[in-house]
PDB file of N, CA and C in Angstrom:
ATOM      1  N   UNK A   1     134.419 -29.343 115.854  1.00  0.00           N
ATOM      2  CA  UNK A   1     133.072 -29.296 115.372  1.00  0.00           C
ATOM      3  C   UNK A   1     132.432 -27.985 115.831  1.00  0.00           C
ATOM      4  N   UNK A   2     131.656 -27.561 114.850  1.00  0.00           N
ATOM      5  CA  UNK A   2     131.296 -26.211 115.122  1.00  0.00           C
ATOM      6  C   UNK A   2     130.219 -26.119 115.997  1.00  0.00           C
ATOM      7  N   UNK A   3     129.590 -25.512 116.991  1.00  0.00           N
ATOM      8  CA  UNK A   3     128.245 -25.688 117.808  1.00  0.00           C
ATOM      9  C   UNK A   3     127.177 -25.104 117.069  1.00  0.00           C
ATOM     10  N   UNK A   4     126.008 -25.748 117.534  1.00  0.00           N
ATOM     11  CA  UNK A   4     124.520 -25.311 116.738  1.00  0.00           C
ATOM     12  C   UNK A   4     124.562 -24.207 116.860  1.00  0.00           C
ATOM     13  N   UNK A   5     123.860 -22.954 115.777  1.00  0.00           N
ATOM     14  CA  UNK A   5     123.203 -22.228 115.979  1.00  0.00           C
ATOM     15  C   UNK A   5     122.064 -21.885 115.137  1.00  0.00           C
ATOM     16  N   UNK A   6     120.973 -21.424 115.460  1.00  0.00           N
ATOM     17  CA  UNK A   6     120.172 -21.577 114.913  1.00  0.00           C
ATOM     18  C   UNK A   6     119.528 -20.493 113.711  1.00  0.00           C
ATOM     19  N   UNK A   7     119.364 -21.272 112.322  1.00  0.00           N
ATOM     20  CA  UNK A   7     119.417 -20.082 111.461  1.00  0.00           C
ATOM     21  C   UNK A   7     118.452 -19.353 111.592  1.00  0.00           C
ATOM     22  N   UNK A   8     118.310 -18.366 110.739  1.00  0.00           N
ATOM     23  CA  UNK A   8     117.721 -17.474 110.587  1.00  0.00           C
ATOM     24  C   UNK A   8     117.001 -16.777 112.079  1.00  0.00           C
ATOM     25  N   UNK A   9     117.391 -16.990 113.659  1.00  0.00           N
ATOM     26  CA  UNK A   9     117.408 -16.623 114.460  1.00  0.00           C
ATOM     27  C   UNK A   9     118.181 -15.728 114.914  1.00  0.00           C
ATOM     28  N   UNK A  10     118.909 -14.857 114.266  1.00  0.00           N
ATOM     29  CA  UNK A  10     120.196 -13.773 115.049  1.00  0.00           C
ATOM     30  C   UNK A  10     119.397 -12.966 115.843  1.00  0.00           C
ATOM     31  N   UNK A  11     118.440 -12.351 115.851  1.00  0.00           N
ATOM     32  CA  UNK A  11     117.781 -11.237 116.183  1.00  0.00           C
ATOM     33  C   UNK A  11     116.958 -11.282 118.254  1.00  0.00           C
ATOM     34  N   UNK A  12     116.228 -12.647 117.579  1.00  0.00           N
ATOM     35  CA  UNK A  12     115.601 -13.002 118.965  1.00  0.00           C
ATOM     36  C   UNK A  12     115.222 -11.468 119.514  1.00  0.00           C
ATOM     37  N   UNK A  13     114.441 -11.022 118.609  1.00  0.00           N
ATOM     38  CA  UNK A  13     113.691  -9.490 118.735  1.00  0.00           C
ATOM     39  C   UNK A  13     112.055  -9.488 119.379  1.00  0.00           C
ATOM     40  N   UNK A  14     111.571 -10.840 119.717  1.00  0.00           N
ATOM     41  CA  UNK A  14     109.936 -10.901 119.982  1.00  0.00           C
ATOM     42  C   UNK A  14     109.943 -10.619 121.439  1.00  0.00           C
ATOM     43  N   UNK A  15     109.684  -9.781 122.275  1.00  0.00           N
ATOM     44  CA  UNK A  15     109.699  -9.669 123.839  1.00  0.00           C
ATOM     45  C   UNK A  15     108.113 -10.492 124.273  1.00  0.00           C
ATOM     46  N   UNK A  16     108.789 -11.357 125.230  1.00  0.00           N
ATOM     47  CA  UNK A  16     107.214 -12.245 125.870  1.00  0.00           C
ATOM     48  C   UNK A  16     107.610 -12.234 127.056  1.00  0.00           C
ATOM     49  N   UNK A  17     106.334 -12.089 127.649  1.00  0.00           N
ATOM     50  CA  UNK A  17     106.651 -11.980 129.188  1.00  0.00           C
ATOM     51  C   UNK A  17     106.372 -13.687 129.700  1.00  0.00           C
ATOM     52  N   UNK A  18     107.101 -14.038 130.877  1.00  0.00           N
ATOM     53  CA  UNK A  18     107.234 -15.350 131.525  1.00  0.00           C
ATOM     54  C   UNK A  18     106.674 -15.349 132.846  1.00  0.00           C
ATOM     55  N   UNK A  19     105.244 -16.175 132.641  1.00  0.00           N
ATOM     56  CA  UNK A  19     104.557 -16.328 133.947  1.00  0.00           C
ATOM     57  C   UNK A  19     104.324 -17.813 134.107  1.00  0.00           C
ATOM     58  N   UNK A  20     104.989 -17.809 135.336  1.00  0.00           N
ATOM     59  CA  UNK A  20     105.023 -19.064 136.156  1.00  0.00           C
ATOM     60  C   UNK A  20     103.655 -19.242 137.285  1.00  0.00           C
ATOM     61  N   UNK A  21     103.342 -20.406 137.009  1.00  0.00           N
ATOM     62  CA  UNK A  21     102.181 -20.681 138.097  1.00  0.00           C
ATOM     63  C   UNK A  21     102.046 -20.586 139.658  1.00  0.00           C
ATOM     64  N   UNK A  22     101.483 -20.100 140.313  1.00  0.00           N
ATOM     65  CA  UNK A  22     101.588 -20.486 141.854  1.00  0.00           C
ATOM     66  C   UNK A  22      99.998 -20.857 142.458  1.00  0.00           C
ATOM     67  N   UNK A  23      99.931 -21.385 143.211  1.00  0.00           N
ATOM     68  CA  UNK A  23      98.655 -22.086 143.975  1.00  0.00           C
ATOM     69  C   UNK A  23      98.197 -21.265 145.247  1.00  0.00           C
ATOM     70  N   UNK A  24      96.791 -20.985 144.955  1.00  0.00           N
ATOM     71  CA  UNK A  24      96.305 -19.657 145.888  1.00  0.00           C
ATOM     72  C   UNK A  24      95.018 -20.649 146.723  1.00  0.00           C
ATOM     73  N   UNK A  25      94.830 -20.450 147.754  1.00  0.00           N
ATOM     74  CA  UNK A  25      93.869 -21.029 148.766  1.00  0.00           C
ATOM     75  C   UNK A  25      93.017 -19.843 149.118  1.00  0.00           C
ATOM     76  N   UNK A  26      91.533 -19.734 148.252  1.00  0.00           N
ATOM     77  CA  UNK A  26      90.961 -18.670 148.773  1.00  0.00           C
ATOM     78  C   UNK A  26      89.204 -19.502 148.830  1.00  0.00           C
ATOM     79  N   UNK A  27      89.102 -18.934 150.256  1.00  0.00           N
ATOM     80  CA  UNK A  27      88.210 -19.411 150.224  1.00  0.00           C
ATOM     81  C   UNK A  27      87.715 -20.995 150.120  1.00  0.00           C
ATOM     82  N   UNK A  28      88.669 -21.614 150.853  1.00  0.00           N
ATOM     83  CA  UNK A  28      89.085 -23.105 150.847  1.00  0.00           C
ATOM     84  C   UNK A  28      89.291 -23.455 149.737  1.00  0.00           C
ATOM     85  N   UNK A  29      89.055 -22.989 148.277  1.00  0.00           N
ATOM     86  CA  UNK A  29      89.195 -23.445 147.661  1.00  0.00           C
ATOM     87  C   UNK A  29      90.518 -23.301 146.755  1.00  0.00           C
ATOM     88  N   UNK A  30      91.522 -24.004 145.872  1.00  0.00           N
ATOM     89  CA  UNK A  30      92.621 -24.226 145.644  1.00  0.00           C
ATOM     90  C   UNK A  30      92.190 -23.583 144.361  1.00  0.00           C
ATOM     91  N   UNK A  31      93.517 -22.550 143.578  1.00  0.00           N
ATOM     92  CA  UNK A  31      93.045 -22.297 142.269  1.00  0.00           C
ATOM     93  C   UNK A  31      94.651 -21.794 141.920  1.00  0.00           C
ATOM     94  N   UNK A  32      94.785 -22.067 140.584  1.00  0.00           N
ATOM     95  CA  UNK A  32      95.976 -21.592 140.094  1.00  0.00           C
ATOM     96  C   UNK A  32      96.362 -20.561 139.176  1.00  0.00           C
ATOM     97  N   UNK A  33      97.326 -19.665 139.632  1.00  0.00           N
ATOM     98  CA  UNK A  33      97.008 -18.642 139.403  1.00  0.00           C
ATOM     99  C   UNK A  33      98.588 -18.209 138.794  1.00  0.00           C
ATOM    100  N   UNK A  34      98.844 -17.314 137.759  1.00  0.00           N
ATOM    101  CA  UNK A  34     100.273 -17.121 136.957  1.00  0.00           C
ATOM    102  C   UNK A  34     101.060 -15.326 137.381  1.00  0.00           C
ATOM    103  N   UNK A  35     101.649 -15.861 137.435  1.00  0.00           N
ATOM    104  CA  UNK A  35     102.872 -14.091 138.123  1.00  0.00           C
ATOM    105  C   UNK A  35     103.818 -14.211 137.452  1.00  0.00           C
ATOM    106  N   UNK A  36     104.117 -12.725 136.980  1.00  0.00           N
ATOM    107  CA  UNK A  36     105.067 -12.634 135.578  1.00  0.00           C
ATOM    108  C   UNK A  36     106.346 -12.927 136.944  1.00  0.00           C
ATOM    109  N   UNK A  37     107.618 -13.681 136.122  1.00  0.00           N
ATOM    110  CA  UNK A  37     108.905 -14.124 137.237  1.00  0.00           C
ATOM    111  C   UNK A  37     109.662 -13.502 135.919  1.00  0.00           C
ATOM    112  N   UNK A  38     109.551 -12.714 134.877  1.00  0.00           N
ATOM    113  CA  UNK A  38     110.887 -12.004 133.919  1.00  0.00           C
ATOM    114  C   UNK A  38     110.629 -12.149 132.392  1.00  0.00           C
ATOM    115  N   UNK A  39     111.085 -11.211 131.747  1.00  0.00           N
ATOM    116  CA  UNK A  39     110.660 -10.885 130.149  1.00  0.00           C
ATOM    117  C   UNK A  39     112.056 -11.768 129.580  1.00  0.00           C
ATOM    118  N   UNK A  40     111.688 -12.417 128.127  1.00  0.00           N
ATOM    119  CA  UNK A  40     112.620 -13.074 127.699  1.00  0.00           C
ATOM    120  C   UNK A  40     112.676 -12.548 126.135  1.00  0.00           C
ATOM    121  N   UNK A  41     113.454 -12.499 125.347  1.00  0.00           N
ATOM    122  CA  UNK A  41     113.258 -12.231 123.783  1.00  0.00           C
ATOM    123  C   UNK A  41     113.559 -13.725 123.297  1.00  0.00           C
ATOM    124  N   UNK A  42     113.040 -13.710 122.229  1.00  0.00           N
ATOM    125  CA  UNK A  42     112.500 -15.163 121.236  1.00  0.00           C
ATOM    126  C   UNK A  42     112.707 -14.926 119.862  1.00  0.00           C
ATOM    127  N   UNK A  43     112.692 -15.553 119.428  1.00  0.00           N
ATOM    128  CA  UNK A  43     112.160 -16.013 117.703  1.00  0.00           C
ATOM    129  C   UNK A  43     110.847 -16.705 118.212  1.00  0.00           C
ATOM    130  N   UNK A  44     109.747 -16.105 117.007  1.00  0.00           N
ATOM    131  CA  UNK A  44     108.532 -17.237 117.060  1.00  0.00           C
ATOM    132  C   UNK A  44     108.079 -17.480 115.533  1.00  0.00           C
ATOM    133  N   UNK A  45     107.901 -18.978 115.099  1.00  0.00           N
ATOM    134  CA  UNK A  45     107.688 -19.178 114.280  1.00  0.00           C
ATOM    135  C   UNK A  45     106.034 -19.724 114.502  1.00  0.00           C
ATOM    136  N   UNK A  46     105.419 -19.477 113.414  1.00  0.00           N
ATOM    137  CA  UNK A  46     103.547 -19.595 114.311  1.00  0.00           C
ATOM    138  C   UNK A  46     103.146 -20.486 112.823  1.00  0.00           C
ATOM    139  N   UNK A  47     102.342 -21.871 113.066  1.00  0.00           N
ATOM    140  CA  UNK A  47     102.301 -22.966 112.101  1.00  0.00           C
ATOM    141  C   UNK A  47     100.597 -22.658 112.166  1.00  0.00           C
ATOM    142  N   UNK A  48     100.056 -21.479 112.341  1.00  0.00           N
ATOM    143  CA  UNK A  48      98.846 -21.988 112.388  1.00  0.00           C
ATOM    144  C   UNK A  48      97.439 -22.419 112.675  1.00  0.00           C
ATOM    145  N   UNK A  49      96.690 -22.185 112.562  1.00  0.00           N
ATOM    146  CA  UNK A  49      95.789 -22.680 113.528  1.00  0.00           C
ATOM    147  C   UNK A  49      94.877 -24.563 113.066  1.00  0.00           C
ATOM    148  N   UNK A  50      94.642 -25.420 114.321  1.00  0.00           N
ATOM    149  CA  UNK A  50      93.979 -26.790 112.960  1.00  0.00           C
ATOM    150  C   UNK A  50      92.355 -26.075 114.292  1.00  0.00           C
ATOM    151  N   UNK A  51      91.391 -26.562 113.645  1.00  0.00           N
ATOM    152  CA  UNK A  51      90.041 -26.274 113.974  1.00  0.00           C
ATOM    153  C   UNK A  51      89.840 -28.159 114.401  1.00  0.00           C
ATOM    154  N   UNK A  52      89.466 -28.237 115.868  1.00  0.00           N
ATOM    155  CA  UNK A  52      88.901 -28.763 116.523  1.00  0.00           C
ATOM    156  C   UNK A  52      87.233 -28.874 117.173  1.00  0.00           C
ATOM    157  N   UNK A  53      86.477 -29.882 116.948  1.00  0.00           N
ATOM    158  CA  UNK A  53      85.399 -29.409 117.750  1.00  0.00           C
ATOM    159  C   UNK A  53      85.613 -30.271 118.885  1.00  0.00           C
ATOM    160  N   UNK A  54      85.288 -30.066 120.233  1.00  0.00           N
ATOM    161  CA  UNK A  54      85.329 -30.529 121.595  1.00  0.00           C
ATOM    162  C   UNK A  54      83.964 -30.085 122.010  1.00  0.00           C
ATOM    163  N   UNK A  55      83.169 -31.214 122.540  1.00  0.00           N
ATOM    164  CA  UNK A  55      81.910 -31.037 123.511  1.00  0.00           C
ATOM    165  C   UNK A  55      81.157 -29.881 122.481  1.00  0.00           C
ATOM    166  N   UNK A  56      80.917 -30.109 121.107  1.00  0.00           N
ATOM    167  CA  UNK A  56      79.975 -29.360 120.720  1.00  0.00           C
ATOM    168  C   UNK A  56      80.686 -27.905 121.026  1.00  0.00           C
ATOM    169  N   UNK A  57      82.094 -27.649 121.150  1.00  0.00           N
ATOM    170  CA  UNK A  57      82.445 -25.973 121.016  1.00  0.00           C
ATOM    171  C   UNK A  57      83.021 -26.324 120.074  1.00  0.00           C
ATOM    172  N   UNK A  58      83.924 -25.412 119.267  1.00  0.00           N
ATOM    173  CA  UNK A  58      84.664 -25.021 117.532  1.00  0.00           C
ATOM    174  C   UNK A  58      86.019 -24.436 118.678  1.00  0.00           C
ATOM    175  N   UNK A  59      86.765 -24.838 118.321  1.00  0.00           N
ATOM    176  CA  UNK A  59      88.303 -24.316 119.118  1.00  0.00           C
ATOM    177  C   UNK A  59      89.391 -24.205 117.679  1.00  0.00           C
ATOM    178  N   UNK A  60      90.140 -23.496 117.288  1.00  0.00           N
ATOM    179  CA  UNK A  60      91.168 -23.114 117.140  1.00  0.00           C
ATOM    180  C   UNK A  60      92.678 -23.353 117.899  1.00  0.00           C
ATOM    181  N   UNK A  61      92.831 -24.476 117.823  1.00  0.00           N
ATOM    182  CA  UNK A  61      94.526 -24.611 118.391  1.00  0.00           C
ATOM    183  C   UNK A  61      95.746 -23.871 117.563  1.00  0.00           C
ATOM    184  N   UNK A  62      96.327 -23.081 117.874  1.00  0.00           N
ATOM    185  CA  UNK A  62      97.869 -22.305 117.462  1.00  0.00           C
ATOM    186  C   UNK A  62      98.581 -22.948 117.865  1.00  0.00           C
ATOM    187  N   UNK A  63      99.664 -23.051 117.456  1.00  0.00           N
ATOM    188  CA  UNK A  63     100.934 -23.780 117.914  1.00  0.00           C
ATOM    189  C   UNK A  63     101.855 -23.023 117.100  1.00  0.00           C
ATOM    190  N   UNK A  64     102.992 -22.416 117.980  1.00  0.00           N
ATOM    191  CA  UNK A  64     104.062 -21.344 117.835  1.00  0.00           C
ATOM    192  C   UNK A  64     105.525 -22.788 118.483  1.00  0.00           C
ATOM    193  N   UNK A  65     106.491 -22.382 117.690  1.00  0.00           N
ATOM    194  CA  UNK A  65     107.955 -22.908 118.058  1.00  0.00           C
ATOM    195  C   UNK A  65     108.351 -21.836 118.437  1.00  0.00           C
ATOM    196  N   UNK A  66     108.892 -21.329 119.596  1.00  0.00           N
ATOM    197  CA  UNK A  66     109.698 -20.661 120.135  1.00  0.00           C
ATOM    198  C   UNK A  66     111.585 -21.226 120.647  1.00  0.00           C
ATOM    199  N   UNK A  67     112.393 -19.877 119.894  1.00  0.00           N
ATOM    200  CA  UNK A  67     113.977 -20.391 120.068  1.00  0.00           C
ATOM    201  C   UNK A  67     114.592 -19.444 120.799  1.00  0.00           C
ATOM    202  N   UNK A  68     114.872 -19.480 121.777  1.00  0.00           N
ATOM    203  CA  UNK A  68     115.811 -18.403 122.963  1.00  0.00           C
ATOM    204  C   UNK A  68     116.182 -18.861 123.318  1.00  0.00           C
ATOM    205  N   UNK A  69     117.321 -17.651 124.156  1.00  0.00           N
ATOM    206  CA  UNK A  69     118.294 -17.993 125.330  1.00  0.00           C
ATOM    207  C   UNK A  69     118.297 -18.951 126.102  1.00  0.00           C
ATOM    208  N   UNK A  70     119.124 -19.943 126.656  1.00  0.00           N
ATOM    209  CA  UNK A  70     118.376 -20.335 127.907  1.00  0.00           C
ATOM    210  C   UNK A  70     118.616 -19.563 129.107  1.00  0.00           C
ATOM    211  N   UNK A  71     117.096 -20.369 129.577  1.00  0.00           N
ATOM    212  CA  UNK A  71     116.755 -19.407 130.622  1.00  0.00           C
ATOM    213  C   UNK A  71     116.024 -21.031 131.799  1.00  0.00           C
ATOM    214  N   UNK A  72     116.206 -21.198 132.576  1.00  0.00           N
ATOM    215  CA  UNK A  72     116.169 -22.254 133.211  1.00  0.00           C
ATOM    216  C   UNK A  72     114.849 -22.168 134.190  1.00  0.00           C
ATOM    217  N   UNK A  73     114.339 -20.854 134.050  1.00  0.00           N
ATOM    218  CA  UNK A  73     112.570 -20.830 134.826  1.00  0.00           C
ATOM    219  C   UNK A  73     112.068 -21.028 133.844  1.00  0.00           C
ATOM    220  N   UNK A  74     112.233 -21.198 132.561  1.00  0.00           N
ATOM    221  CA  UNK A  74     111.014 -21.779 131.456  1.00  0.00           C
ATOM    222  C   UNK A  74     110.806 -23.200 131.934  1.00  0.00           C
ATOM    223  N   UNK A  75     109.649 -23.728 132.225  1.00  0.00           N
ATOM    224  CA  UNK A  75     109.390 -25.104 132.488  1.00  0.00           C
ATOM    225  C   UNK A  75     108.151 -25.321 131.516  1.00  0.00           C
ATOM    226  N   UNK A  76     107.265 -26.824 131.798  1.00  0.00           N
ATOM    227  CA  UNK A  76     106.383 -27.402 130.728  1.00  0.00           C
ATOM    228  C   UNK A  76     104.968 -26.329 131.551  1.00  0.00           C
ATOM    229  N   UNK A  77     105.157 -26.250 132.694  1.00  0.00           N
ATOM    230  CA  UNK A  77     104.264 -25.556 133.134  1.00  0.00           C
ATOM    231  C   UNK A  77     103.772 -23.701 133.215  1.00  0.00           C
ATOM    232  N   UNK A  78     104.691 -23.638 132.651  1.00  0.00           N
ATOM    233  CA  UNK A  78     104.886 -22.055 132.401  1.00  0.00           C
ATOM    234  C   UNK A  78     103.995 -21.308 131.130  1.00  0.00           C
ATOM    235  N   UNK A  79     103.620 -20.115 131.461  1.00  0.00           N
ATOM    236  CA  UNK A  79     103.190 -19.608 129.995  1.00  0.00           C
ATOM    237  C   UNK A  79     103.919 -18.470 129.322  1.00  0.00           C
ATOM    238  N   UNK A  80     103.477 -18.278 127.753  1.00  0.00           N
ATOM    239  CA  UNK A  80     104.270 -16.626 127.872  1.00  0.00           C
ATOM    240  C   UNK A  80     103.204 -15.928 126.952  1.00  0.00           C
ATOM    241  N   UNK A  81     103.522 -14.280 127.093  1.00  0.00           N
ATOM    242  CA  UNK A  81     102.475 -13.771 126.744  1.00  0.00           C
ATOM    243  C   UNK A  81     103.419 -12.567 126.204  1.00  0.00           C
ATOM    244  N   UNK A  82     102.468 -12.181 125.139  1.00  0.00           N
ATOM    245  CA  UNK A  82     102.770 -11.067 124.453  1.00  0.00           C
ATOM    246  C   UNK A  82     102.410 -10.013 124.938  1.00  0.00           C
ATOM    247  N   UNK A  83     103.138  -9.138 125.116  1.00  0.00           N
ATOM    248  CA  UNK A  83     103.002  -7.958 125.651  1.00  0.00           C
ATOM    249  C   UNK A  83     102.239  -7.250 125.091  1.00  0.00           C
ATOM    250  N   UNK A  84     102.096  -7.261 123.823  1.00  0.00           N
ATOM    251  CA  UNK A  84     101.705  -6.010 122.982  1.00  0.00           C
ATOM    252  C   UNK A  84      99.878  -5.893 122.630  1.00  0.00           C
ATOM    253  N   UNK A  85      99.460  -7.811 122.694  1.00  0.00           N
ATOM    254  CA  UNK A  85      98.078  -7.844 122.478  1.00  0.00           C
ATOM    255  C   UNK A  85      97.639  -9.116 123.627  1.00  0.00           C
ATOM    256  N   UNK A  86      98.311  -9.324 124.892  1.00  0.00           N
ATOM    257  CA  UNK A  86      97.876  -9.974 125.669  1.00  0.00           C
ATOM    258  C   UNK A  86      97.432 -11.544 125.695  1.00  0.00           C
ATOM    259  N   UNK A  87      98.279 -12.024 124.261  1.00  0.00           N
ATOM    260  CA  UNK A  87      98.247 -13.530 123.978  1.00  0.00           C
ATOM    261  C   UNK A  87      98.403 -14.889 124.883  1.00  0.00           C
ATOM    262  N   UNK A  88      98.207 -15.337 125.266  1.00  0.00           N
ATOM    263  CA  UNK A  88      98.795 -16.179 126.253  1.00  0.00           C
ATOM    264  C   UNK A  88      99.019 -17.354 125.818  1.00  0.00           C
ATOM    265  N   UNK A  89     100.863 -17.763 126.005  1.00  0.00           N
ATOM    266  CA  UNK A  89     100.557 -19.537 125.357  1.00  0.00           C
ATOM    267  C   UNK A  89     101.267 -20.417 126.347  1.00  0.00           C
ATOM    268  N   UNK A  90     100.755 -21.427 126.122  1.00  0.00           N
ATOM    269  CA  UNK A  90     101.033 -22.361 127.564  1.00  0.00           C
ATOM    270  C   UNK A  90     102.168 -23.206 126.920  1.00  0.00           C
ATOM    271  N   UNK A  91     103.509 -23.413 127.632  1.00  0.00           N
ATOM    272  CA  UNK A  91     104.736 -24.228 127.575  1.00  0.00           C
ATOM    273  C   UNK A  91     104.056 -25.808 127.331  1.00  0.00           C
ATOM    274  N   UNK A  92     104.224 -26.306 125.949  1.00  0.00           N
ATOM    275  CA  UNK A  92     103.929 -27.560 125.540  1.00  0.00           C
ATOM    276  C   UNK A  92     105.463 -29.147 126.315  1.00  0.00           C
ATOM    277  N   UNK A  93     105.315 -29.953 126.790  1.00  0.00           N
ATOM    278  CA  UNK A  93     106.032 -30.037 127.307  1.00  0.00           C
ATOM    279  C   UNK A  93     107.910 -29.848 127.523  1.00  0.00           C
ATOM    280  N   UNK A  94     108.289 -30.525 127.736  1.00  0.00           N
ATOM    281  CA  UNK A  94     109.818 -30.034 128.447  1.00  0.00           C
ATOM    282  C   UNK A  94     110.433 -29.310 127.180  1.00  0.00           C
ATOM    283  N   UNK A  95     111.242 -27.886 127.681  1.00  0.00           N
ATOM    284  CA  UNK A  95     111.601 -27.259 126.527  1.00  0.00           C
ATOM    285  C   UNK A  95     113.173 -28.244 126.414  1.00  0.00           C
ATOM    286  N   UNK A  96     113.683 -27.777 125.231  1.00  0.00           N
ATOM    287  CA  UNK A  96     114.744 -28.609 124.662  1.00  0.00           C
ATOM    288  C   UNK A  96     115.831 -27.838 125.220  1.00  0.00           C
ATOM    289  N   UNK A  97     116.971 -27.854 125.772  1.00  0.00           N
ATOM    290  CA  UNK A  97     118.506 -27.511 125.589  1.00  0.00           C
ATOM    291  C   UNK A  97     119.228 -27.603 124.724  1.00  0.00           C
ATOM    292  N   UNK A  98     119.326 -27.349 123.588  1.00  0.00           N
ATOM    293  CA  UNK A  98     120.093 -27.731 122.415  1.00  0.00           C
ATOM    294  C   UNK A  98     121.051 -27.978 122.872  1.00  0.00           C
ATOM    295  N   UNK A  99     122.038 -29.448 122.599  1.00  0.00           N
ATOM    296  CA  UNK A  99     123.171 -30.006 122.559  1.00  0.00           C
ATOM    297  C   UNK A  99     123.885 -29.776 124.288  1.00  0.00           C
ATOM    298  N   UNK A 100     122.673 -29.429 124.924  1.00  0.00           N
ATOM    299  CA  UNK A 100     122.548 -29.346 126.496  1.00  0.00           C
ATOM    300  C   UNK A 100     123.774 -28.587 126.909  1.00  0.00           C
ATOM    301  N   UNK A 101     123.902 -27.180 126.056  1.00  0.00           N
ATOM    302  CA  UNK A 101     125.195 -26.430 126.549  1.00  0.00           C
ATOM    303  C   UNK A 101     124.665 -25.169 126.974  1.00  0.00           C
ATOM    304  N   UNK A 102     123.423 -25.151 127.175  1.00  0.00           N
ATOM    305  CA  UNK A 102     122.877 -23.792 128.443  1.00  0.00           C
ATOM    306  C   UNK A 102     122.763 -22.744 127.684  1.00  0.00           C
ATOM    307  N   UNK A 103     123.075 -22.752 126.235  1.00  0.00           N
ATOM    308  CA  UNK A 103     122.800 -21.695 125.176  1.00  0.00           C
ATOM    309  C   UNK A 103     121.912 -21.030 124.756  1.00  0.00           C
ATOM    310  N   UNK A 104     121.238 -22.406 124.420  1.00  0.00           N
ATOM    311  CA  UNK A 104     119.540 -22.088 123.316  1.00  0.00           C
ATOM    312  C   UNK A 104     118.919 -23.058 123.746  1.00  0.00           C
ATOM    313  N   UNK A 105     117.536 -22.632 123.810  1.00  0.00           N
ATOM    314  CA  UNK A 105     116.379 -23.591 124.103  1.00  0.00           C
ATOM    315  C   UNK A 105     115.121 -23.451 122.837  1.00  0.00           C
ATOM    316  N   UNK A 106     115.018 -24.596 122.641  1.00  0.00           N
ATOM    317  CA  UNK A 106     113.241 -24.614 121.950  1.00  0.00           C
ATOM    318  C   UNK A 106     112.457 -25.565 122.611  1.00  0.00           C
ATOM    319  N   UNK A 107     111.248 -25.223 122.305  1.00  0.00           N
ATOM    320  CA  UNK A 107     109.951 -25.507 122.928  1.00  0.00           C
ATOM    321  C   UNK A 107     108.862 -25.057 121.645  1.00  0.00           C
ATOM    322  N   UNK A 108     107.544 -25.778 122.362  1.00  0.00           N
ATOM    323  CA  UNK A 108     106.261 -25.738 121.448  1.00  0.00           C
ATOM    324  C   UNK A 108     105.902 -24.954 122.457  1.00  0.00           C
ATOM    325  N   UNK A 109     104.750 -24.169 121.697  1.00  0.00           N
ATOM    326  CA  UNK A 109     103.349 -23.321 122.747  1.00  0.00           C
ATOM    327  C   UNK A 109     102.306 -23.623 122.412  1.00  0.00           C
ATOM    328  N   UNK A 110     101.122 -23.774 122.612  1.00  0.00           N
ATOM    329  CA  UNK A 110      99.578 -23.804 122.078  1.00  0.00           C
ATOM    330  C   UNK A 110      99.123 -22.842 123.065  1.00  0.00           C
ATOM    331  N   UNK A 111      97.696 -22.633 122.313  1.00  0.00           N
ATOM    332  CA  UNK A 111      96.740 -21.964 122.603  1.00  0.00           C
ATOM    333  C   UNK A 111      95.639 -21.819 122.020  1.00  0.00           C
ATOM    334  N   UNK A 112      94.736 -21.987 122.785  1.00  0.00           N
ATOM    335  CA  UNK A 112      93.207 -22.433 122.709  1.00  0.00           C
ATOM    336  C   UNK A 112      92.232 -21.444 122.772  1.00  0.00           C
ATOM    337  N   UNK A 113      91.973 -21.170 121.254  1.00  0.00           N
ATOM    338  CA  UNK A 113      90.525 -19.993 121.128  1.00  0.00           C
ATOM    339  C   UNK A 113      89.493 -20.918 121.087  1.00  0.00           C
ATOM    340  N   UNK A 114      88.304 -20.564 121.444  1.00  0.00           N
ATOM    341  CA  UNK A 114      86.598 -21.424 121.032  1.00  0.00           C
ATOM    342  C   UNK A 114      85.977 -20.767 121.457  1.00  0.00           C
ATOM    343  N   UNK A 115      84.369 -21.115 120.510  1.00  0.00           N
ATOM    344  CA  UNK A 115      83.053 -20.593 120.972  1.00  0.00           C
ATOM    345  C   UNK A 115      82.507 -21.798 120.969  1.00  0.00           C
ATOM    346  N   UNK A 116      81.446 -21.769 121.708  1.00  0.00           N
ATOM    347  CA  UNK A 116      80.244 -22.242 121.561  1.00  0.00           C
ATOM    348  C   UNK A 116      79.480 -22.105 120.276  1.00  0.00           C
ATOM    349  N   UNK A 117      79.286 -23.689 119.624  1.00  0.00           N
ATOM    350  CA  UNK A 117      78.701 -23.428 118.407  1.00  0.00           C
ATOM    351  C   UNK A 117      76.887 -23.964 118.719  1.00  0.00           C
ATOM    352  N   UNK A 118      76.333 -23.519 118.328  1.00  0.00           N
ATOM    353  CA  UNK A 118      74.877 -23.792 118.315  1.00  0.00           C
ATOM    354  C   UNK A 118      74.003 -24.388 117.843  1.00  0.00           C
TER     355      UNK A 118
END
């Protein structure tokens, strides 16, 4: 049987940088804070934005499928960001292992634009 691969993915040409969270105590107070831990290349396929209102703000949710390497510091808690215009999207939960052979991984991202509507 032949192993997955995923079409129209040969390239995995999108460079995103991978920042993992760490917990900073300043000022007694606890805050969490992200440090790039390594650049990964991707496929991103982007579905979009749906328009939410929350608490009287207008938000924009994106949601991108991302398909790469695996890479085993991607967790649900992780973000990645585009280098080029400073995007940031937060790891939707546990990314997938395809056919759990350490190859390829997918995962969801979101990310949350809003204003205050009036």
């Amino acid at each position: 049987m032949m192993a997955w691969r995923p079409t129209g993915y040969e390239q995995m040409a999108t460079p995103l940088i991978l920042m993992e969270p760490k917990t900073v105590k300043k000022l007694g107070v606890v805050t969490k804070v992200y440090e790039e831990v390594g650049r990964i290349n991707a496929t991103v396929k982007s579905y979009g934005g749906t328009e939410v209102v929350r608490d009287g703000v207008l938000q924009v949710l994106d949601t991108i499928e991302v398909t790469t390497w695996f890479d085993p510091r991607i967790k649900a808690d992780c973000r990645l960001v585009n280098p080029y215009d400073g995007t940031a999207w937060s790891v939707m939960g546990r990314p997938e292992d395809v056919e759990l052979r350490h190859v390829y991984m997918k995962f969801k991202c979101q990310r949350t634009e809003g204003e205050h509507g009036g």
